[in-house]
C-alpha atoms as a PDB file:
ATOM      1  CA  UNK A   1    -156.424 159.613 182.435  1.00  0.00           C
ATOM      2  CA  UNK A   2    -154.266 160.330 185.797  1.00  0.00           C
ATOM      3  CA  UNK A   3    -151.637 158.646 184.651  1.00  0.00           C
ATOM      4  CA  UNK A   4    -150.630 157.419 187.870  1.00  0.00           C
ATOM      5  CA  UNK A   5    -149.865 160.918 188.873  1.00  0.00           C
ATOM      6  CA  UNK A   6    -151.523 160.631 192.660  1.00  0.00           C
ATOM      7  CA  UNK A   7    -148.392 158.711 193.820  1.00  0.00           C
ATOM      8  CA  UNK A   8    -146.031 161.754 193.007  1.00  0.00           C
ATOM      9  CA  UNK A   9    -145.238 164.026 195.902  1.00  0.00           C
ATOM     10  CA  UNK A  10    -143.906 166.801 193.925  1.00  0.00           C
ATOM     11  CA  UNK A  11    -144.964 168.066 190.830  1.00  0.00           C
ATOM     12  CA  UNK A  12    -142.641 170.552 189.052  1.00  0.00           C
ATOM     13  CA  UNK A  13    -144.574 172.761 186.613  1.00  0.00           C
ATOM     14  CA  UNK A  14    -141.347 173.828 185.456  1.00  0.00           C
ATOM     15  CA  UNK A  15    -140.899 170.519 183.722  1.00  0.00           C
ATOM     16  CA  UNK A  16    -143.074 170.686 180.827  1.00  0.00           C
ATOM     17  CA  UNK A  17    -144.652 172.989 178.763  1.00  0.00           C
ATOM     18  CA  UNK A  18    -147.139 175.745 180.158  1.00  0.00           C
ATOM     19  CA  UNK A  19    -149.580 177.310 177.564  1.00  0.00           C
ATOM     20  CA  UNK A  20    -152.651 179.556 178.294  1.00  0.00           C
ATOM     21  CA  UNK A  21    -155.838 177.983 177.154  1.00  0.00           C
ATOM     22  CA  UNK A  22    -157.718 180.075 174.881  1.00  0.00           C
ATOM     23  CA  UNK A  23    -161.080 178.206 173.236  1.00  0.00           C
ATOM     24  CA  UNK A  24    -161.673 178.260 169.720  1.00  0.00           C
ATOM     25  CA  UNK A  25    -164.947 180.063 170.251  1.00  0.00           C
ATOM     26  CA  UNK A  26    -163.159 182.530 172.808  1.00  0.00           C
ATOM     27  CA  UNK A  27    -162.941 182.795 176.429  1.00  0.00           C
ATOM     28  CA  UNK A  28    -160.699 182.010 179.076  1.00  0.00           C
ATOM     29  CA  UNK A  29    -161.518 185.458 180.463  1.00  0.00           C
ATOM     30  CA  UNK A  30    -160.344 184.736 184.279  1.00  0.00           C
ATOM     31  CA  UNK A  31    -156.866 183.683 182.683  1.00  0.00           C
ATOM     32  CA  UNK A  32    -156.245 181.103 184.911  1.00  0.00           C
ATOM     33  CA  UNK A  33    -156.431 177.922 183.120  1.00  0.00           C
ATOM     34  CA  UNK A  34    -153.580 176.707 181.514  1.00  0.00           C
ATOM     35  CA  UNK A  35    -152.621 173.693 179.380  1.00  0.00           C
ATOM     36  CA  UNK A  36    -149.384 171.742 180.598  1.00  0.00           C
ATOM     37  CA  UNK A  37    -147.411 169.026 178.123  1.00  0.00           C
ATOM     38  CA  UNK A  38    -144.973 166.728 179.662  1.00  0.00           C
ATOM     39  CA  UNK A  39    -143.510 164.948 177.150  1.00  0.00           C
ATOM     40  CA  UNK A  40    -146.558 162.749 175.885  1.00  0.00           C
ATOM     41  CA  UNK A  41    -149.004 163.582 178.678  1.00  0.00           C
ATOM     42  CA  UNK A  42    -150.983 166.398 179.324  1.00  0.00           C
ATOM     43  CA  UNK A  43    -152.685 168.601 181.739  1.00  0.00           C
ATOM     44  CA  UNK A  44    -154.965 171.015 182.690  1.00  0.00           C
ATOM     45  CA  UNK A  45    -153.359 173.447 185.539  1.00  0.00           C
ATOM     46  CA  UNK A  46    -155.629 176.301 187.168  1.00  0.00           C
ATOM     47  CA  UNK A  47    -153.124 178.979 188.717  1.00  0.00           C
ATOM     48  CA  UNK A  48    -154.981 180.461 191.416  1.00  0.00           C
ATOM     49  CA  UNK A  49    -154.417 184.341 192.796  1.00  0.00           C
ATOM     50  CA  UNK A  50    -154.300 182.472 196.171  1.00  0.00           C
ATOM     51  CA  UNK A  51    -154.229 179.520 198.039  1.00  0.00           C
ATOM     52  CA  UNK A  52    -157.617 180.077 199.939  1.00  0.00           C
ATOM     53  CA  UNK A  53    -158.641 180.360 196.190  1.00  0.00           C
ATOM     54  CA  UNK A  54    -157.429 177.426 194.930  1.00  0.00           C
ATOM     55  CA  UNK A  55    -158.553 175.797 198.565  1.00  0.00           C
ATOM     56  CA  UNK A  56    -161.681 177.014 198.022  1.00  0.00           C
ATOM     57  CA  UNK A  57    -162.040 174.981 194.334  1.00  0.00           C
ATOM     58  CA  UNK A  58    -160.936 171.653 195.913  1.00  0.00           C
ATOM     59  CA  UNK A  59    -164.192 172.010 198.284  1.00  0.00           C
ATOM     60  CA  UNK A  60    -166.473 172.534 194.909  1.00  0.00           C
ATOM     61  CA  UNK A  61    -164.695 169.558 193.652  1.00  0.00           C
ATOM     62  CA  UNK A  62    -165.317 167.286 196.814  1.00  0.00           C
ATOM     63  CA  UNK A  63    -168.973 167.903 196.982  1.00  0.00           C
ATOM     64  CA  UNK A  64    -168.985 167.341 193.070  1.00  0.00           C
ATOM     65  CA  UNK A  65    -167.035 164.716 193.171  1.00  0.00           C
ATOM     66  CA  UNK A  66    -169.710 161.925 193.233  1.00  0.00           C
ATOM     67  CA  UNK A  67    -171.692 163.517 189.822  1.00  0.00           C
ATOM     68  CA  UNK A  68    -168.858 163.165 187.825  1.00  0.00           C
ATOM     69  CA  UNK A  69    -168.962 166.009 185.458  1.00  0.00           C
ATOM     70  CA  UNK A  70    -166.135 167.772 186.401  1.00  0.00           C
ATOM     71  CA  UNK A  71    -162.661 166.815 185.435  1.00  0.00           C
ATOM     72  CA  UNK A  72    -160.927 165.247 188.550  1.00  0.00           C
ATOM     73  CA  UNK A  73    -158.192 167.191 190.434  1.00  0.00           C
ATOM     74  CA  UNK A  74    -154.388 165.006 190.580  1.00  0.00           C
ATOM     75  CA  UNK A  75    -152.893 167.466 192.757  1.00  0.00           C
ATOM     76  CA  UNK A  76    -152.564 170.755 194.492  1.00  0.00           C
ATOM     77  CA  UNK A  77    -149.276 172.606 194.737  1.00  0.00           C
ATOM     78  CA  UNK A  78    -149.844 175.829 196.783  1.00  0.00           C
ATOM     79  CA  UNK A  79    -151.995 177.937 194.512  1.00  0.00           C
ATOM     80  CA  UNK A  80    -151.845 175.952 191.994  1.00  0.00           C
ATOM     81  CA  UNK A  81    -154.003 172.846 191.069  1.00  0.00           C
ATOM     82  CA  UNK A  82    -153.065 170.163 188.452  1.00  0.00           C
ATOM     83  CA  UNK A  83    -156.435 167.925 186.836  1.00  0.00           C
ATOM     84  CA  UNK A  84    -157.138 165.512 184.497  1.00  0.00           C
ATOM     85  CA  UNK A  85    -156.944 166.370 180.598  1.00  0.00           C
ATOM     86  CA  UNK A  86    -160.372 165.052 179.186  1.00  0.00           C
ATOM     87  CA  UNK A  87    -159.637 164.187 175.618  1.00  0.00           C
ATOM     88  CA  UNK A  88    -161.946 165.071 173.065  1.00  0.00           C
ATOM     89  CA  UNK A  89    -163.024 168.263 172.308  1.00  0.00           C
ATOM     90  CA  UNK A  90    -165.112 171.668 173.224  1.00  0.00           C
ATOM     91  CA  UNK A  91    -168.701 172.349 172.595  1.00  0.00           C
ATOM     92  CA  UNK A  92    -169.751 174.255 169.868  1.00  0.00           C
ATOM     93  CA  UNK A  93    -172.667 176.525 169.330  1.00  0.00           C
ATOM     94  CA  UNK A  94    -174.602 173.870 167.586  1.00  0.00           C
ATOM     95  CA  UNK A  95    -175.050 170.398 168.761  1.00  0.00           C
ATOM     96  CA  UNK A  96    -177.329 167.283 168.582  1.00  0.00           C
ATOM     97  CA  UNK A  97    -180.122 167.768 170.993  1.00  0.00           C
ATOM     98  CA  UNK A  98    -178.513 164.714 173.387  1.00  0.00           C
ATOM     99  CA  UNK A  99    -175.783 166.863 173.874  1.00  0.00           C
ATOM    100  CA  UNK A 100    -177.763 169.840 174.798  1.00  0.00           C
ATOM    101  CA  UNK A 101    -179.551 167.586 177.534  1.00  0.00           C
ATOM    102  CA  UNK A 102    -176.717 166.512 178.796  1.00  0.00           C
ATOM    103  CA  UNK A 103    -175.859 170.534 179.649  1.00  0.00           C
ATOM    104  CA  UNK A 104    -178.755 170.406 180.946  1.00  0.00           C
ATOM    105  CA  UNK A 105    -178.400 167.805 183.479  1.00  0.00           C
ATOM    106  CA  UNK A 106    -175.087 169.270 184.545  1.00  0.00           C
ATOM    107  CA  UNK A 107    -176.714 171.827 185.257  1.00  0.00           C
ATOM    108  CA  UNK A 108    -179.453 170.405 187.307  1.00  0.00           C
ATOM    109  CA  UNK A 109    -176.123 167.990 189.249  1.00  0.00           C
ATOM    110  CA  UNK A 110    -174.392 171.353 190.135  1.00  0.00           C
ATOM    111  CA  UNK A 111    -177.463 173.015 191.760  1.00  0.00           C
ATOM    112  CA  UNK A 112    -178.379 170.296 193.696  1.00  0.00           C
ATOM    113  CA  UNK A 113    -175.549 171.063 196.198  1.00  0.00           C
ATOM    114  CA  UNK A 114    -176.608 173.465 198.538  1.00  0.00           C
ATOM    115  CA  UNK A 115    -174.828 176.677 199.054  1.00  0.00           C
ATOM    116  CA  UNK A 116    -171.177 176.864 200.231  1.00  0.00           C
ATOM    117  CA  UNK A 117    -171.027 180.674 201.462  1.00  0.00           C
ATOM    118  CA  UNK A 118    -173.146 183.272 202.975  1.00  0.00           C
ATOM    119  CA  UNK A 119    -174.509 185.156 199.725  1.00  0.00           C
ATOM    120  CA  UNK A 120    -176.670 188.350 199.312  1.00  0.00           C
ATOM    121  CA  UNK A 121    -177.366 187.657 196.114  1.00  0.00           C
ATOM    122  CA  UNK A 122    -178.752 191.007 195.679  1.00  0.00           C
ATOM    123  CA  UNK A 123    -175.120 192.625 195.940  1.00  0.00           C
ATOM    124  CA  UNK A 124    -173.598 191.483 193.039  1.00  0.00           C
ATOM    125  CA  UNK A 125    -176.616 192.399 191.018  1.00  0.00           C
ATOM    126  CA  UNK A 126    -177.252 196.072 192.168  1.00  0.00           C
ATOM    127  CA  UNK A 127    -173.530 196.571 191.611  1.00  0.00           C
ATOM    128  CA  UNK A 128    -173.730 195.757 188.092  1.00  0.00           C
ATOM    129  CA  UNK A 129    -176.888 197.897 187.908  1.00  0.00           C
ATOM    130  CA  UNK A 130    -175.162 200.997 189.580  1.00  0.00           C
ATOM    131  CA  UNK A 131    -172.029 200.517 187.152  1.00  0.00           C
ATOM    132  CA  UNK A 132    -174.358 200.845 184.386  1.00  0.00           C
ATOM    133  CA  UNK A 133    -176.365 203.365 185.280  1.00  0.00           C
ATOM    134  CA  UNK A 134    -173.423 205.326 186.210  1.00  0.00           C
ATOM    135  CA  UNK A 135    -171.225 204.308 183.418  1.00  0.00           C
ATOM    136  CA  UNK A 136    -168.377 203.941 185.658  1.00  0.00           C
ATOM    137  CA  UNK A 137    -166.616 200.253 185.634  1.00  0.00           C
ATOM    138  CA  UNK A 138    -163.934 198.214 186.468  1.00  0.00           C
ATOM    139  CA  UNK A 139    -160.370 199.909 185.139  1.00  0.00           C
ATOM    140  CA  UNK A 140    -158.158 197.285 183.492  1.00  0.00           C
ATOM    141  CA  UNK A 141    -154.393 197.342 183.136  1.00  0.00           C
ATOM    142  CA  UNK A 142    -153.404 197.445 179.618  1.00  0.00           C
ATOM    143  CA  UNK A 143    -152.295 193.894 180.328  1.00  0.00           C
ATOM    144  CA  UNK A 144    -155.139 192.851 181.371  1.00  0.00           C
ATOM    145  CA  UNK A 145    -156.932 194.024 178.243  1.00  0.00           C
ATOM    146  CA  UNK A 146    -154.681 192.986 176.114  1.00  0.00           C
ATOM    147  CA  UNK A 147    -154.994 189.717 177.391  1.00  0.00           C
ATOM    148  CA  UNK A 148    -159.126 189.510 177.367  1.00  0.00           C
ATOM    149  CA  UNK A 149    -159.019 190.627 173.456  1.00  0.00           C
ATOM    150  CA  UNK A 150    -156.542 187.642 172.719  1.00  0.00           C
ATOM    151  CA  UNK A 151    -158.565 185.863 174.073  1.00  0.00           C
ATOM    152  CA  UNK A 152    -161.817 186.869 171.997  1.00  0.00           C
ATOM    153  CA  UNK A 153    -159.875 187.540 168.417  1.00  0.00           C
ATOM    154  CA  UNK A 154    -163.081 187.650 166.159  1.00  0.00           C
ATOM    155  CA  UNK A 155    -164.559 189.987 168.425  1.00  0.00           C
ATOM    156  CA  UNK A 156    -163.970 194.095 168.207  1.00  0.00           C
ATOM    157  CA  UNK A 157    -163.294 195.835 171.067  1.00  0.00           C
ATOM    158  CA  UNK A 158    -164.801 199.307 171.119  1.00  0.00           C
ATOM    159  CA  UNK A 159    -163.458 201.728 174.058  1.00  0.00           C
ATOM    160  CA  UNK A 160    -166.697 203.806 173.409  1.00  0.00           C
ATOM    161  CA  UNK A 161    -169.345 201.259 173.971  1.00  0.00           C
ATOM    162  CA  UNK A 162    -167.799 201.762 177.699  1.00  0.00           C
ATOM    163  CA  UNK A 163    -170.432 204.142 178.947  1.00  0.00           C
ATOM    164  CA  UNK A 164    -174.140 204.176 180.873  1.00  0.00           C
ATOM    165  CA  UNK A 165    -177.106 202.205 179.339  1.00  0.00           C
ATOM    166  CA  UNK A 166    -179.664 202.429 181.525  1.00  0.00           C
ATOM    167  CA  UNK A 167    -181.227 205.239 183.145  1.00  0.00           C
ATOM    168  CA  UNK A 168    -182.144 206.070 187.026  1.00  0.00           C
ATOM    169  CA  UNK A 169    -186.007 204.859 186.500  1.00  0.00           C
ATOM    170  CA  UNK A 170    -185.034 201.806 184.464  1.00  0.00           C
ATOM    171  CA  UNK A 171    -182.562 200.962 187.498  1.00  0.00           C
ATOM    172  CA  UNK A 172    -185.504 201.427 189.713  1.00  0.00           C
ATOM    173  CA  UNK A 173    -188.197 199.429 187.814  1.00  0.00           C
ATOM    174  CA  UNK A 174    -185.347 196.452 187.727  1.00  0.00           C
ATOM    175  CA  UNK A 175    -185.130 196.587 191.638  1.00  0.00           C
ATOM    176  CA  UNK A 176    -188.876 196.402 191.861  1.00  0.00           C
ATOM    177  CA  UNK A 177    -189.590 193.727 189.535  1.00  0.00           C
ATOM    178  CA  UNK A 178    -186.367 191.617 190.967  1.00  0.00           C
ATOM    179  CA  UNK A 179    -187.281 192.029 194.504  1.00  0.00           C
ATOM    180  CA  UNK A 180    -191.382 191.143 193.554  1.00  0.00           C
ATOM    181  CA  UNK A 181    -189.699 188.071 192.180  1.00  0.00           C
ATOM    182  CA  UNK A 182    -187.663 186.749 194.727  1.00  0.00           C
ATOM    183  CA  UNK A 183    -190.189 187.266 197.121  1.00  0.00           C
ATOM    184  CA  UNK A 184    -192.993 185.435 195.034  1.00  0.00           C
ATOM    185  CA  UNK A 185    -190.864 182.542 194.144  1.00  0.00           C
ATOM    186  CA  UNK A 186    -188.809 182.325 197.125  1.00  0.00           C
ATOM    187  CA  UNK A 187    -185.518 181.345 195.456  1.00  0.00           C
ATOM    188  CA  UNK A 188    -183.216 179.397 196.234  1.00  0.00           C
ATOM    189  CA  UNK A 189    -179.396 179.699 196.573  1.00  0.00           C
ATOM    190  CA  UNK A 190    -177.282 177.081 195.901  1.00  0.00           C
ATOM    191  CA  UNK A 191    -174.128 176.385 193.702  1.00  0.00           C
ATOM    192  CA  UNK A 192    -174.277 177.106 189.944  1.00  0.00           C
ATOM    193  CA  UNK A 193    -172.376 176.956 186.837  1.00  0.00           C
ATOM    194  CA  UNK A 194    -172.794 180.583 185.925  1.00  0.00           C
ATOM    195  CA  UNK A 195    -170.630 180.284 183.091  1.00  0.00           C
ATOM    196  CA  UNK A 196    -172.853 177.872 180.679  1.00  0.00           C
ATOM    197  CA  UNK A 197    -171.200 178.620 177.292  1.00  0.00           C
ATOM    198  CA  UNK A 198    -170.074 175.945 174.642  1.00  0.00           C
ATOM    199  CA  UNK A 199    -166.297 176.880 175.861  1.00  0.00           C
ATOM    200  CA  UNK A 200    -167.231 175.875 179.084  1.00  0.00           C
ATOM    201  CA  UNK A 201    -168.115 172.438 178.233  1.00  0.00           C
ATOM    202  CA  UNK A 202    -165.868 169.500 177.061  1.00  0.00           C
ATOM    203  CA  UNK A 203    -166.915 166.185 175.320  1.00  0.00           C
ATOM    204  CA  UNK A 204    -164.982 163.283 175.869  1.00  0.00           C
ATOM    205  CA  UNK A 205    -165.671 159.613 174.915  1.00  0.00           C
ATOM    206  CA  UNK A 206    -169.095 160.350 174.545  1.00  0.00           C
ATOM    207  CA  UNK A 207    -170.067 162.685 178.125  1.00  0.00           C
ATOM    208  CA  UNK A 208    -169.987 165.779 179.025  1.00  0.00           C
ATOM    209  CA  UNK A 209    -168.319 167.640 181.621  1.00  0.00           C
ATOM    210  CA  UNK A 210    -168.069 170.988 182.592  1.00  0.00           C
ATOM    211  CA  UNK A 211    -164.600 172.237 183.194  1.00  0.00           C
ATOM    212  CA  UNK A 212    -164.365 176.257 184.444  1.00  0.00           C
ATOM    213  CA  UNK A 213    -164.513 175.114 187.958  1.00  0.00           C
ATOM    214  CA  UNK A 214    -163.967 178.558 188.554  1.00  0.00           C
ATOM    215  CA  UNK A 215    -167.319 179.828 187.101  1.00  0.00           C
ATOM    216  CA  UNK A 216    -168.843 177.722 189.781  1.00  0.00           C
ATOM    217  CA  UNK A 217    -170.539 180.317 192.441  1.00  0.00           C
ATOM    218  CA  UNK A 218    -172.837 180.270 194.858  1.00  0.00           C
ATOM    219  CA  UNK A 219    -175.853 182.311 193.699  1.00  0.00           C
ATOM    220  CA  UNK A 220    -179.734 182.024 192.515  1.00  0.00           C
ATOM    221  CA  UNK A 221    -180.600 178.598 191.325  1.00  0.00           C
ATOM    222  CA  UNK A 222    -180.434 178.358 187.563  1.00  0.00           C
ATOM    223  CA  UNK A 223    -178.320 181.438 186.472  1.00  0.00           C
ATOM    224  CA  UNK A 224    -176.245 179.524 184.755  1.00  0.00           C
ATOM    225  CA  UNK A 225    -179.547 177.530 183.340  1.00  0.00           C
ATOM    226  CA  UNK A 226    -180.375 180.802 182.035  1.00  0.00           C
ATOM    227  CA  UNK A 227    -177.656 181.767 180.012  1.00  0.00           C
ATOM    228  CA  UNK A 228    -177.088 178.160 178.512  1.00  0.00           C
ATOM    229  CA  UNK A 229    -181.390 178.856 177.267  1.00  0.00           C
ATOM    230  CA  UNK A 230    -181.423 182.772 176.268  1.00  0.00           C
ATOM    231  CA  UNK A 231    -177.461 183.253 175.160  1.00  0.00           C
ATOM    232  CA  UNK A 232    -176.623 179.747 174.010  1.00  0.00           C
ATOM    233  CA  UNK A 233    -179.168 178.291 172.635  1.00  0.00           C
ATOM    234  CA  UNK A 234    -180.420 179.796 169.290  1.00  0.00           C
ATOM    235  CA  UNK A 235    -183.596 177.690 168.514  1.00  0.00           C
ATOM    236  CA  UNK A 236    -186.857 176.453 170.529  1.00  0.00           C
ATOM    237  CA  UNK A 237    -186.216 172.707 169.842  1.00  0.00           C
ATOM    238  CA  UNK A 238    -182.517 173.419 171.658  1.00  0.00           C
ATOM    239  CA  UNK A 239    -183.917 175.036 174.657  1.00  0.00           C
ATOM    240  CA  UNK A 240    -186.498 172.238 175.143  1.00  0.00           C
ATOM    241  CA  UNK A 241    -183.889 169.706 175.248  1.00  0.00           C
ATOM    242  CA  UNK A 242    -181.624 172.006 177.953  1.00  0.00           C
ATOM    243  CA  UNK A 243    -184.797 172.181 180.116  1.00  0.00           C
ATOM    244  CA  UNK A 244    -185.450 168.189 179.352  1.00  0.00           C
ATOM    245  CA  UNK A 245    -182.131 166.633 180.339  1.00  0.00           C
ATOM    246  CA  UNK A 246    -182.357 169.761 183.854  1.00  0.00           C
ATOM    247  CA  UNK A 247    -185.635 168.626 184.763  1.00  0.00           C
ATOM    248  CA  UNK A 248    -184.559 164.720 184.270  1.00  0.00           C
ATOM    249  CA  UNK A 249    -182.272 164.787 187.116  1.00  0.00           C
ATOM    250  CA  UNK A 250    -183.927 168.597 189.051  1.00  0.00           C
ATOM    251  CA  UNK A 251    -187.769 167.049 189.877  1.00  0.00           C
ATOM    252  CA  UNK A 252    -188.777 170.721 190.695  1.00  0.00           C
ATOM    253  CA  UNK A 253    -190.431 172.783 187.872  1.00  0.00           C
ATOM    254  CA  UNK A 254    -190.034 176.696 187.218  1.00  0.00           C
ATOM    255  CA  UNK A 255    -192.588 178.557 187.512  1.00  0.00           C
ATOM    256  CA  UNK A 256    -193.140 181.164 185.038  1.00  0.00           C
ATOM    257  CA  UNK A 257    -191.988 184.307 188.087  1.00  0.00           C
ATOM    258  CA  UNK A 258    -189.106 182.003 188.455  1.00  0.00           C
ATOM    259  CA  UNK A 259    -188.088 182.269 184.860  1.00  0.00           C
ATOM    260  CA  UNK A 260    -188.268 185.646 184.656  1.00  0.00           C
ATOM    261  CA  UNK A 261    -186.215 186.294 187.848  1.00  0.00           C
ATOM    262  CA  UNK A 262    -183.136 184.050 186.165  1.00  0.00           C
ATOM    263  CA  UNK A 263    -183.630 185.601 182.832  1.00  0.00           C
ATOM    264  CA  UNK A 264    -183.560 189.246 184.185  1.00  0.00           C
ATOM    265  CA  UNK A 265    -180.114 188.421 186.218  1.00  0.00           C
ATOM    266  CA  UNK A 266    -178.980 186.998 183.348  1.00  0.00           C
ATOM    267  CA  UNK A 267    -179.944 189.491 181.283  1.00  0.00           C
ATOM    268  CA  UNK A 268    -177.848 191.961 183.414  1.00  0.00           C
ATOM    269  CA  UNK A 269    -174.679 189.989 184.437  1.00  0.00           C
ATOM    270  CA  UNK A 270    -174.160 189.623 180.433  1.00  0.00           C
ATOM    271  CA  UNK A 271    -174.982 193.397 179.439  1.00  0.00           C
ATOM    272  CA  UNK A 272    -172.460 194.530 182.121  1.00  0.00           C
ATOM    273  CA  UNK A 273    -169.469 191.583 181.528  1.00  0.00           C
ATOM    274  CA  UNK A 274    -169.760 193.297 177.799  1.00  0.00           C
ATOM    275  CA  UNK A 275    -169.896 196.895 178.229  1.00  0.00           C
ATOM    276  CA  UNK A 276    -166.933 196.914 180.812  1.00  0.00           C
ATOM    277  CA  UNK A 277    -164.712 196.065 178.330  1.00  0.00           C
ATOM    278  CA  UNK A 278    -166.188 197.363 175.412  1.00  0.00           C
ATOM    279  CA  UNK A 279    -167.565 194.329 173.382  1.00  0.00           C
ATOM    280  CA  UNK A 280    -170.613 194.114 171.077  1.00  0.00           C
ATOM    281  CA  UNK A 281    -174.209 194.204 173.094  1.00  0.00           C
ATOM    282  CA  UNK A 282    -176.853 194.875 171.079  1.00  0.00           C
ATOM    283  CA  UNK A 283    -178.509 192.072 171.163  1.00  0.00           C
ATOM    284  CA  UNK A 284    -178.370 191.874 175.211  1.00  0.00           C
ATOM    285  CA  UNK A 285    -179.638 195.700 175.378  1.00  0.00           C
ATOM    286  CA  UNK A 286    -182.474 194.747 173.397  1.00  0.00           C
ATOM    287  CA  UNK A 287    -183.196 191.637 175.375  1.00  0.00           C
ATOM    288  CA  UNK A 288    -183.161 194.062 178.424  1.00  0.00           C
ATOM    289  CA  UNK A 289    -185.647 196.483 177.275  1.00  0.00           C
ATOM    290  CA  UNK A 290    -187.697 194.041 175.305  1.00  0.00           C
ATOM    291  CA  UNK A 291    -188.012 192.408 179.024  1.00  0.00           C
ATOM    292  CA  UNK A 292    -189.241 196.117 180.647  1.00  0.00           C
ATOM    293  CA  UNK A 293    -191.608 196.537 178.162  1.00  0.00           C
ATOM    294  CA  UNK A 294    -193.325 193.251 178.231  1.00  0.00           C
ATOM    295  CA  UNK A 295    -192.977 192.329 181.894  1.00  0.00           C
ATOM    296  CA  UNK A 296    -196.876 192.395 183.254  1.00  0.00           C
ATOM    297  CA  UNK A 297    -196.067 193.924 186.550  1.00  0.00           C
ATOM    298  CA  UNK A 298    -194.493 196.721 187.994  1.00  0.00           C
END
């Protein structure tokens, strides 16, 4: 599918057709990713905020490169970067249970590169707690919002969800159990695909690749794992088959603590990406204090 493009010094991305990608099931939310026709071809072109940026996605690609399930790069032009168009078609909520295990093992491929950065993975996280204790998040241009609601159309925006959901002892009891977790399980920081959604995912002649290079972090092992088992994943037998095709290629088993410790972040990362722009989370609020009530230690 590269078209013979590597031979081509220049690559004019004023010559075609630039479109933002927005997935059927929504997304898209970094508004980077952009579809680009040139006559009969296509391609997939990530503008970048900054070369160092877009620099920083050709190393993820490199040390990805020999897995194969991410869509390969034809070209960088300063910020931006030019790959591959996989034909086919997204994931969708529901799939066959082969599918579902091959998320998995793209999963397991992406963590087993170690980490690229220097991470205190606890930073991130008591951010997002302190925003929603206090309430107080990220301010976005109208632009900006007008842009993440196009990009979610059968979703309804609610300015008033924007507020504080959890209280100064529930913040407190979250810090506690995280930090008795990470200490009992010792985890381990490596690159993820934080971002495991069906939108995320493409299917093309057959295998699976995941293409939001930019949802690729360096962070707890099995984030992403987590959201592709609690948010995408709506029945036991799909879950099983996530975990199968992860622990096919990842030998190492989760222990129970370990679980817990990538459901609570994931628990949290999704409650605050929701609130701070005023989607639905219901369902994420409940997870969060159905996990506080239940969770044996404190």
């Amino acid at each position: 599918m590269l078209l013979n493009m590597i031979k081509i010094k220049k690559f004019d991305l004023k010559k075609g057709v630039l479109a933002p990608i927005i997935p059927e099931s929504g997304g898209g939310l970094s508004m980077e990713t952009y579809l680009l026709e040139k006559g009969k071809n296509k391609y997939i072109v990530r503008r970048c905020n900054s070369e160092k940026r877009a620099e920083y996605y050709e190393v993820i690609l490199k040390r990805l490169s020999k897995y194969g399930v991410l869509p390969k790069q034809i070209k960088r032009n300063g910020k931006n970067i030019i790959y591959e168009y996989l034909c086919g078609r997204d994931l969708k909520k529901k799939e066959n249970f082969k599918v579902f295990e091959q998320v998995g093992q793209v999963c397991a491929k992406i963590n087993s590169v170690k980490k690229l950065t220097e991470e205190d993975i606890n930073i991130i996280f008591y951010k997002q707690l302190e925003e929603l204790r206090k309430g107080s998040y990220r301010k976005f241009t109208l632009d900006e919002m007008k842009g993440k609601r196009k990009r979610r159309p059968n979703e309804r925006h609610d300015i008033r969800r924007i507020k504080p959901l959890i209280t100064n002892n529930e913040e407190d009891k979250i810090k506690r159990i995280n930090n008795s977790l990470i200490e009992n399980t010792k985890a381990i920081v490596c690159l993820d695909a934080v971002d495991v959604s069906p939108a995320n995912f493409r299917l093309s002649k057959g295998k699976v690749y995941f293409v939001d290079i930019g949802g690729i972090k360096t962070t707890i092992k099995g984030i992403g794992l987590a959201k592709g088992l609690w948010g995408w994943a709506q029945t036991e037998k799909q879950r099983l088959a996530i975990l199968h095709g992860y622990f096919s290629i990842s030998k190492e088993e989760f222990s129970e603590d370990y679980l817990n410790l990538i459901r609570l972040h994931y628990i949290i990362q999704s409650l605050h990406d929701r609130v701070k722009i005023g989607r639905d989370y219901k369902k994420q609020l409940l997870m969060l204090k159905s996990f506080l009530k239940n969770y044996p230690k404190d």
